[in-house]
Protein backbone atom coordinates (compact mmCIF):
# COMPACT_ATOMS: atom_id res chain seq x y z
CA UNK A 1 8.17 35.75 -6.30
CA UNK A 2 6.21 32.69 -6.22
CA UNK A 3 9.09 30.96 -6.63
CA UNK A 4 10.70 32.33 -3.79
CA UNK A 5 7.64 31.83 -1.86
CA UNK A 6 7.17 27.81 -2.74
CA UNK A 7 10.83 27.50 -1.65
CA UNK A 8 10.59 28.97 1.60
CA UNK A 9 7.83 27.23 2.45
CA UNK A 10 9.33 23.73 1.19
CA UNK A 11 12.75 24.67 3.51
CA UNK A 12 10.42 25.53 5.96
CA UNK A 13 8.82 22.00 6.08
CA UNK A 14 12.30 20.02 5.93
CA UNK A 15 13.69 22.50 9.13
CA UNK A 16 10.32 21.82 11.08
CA UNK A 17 11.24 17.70 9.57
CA UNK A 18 14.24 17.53 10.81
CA UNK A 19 13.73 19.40 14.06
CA UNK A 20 10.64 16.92 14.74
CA UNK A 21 12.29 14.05 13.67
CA UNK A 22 15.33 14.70 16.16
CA UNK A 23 13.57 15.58 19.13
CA UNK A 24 11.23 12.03 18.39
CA UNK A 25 14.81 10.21 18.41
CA UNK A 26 16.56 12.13 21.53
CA UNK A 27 12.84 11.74 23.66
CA UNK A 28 13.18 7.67 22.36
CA UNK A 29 16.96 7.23 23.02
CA UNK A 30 17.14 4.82 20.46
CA UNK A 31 14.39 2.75 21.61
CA UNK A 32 11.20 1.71 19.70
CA UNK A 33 8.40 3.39 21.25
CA UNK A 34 5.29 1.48 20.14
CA UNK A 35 6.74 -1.87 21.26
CA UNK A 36 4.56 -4.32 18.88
CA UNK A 37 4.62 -7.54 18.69
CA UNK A 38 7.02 -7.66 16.21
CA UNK A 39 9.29 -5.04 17.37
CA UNK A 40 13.40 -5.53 17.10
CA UNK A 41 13.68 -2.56 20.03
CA UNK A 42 16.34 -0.22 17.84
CA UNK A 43 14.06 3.21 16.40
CA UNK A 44 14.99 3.41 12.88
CA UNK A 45 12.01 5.42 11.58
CA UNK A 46 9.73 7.93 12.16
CA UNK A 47 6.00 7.98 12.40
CA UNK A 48 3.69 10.44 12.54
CA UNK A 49 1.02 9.41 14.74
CA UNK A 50 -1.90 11.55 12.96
CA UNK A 51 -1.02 11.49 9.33
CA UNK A 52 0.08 14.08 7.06
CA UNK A 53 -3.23 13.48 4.78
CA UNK A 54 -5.08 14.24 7.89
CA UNK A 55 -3.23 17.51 8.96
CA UNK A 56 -0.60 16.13 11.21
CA UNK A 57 2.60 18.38 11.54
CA UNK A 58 6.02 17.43 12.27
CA UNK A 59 5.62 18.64 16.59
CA UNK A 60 7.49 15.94 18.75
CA UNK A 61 4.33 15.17 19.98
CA UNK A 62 2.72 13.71 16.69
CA UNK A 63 6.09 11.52 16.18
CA UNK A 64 6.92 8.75 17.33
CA UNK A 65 10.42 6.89 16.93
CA UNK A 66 10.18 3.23 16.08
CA UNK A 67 11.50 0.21 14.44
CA UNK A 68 10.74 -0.94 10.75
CA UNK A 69 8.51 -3.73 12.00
CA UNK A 70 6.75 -1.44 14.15
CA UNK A 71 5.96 1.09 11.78
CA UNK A 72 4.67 -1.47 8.71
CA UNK A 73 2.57 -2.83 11.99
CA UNK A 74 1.26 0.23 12.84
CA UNK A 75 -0.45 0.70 9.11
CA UNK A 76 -1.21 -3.01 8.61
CA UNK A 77 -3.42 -2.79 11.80
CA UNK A 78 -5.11 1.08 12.27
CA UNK A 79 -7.85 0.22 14.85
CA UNK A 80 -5.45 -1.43 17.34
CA UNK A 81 -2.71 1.48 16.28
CA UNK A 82 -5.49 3.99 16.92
CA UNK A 83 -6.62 2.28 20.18
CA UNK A 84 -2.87 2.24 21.20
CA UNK A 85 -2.11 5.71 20.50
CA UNK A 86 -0.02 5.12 17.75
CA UNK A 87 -2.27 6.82 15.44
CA UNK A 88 -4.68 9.58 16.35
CA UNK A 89 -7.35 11.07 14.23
CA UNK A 90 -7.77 14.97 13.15
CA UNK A 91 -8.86 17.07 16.16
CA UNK A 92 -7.82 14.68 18.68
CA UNK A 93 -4.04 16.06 18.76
């Protein structure tokens, strides 16, 4: 039963994923949202804006959709990413 359980839940995450992850893309149409410095424009990833070690689900409104500069930006630099909005901290979502 565990088994069954540990599945579910896993098939559970990758349907809320994917669901997330789409509505993030449709919302961007393509576009980058954060719009760094070193952006290239086209959405290839995406970020969750509070982190998964921190609680952050897959809602559309955690995610955003951005390029592969963008999102190595957003890590390399937290306090302007959290100042931006590109990351949030627990409770604040």
């Amino acid at each position: 039963m565990k088994e069954v359980t540990t599945r579910f839940k896993e098939d559970l995450r990758t349907w809320s994923w994917q669901k997330g992850s789409a509505a993030a893309k449709k919302r961007s149409n393509g576009r980058c949202e954060a719009g760094t410095e070193v952006c290239t424009g086209k959405a290839a990833h995406v970020h969750h804006r509070l982190m998964r070690s921190q609680g952050g689900g897959h809602e559309p409104s955690l995610l955003l959709a951005v390029c592969l500069p963008c999102h190595g930006h957003i890590h390399a630099n937290p306090a302007k990413s959290y100042e931006a909005g590109w990351l949030i901290r627990s409770g604040a979502a």
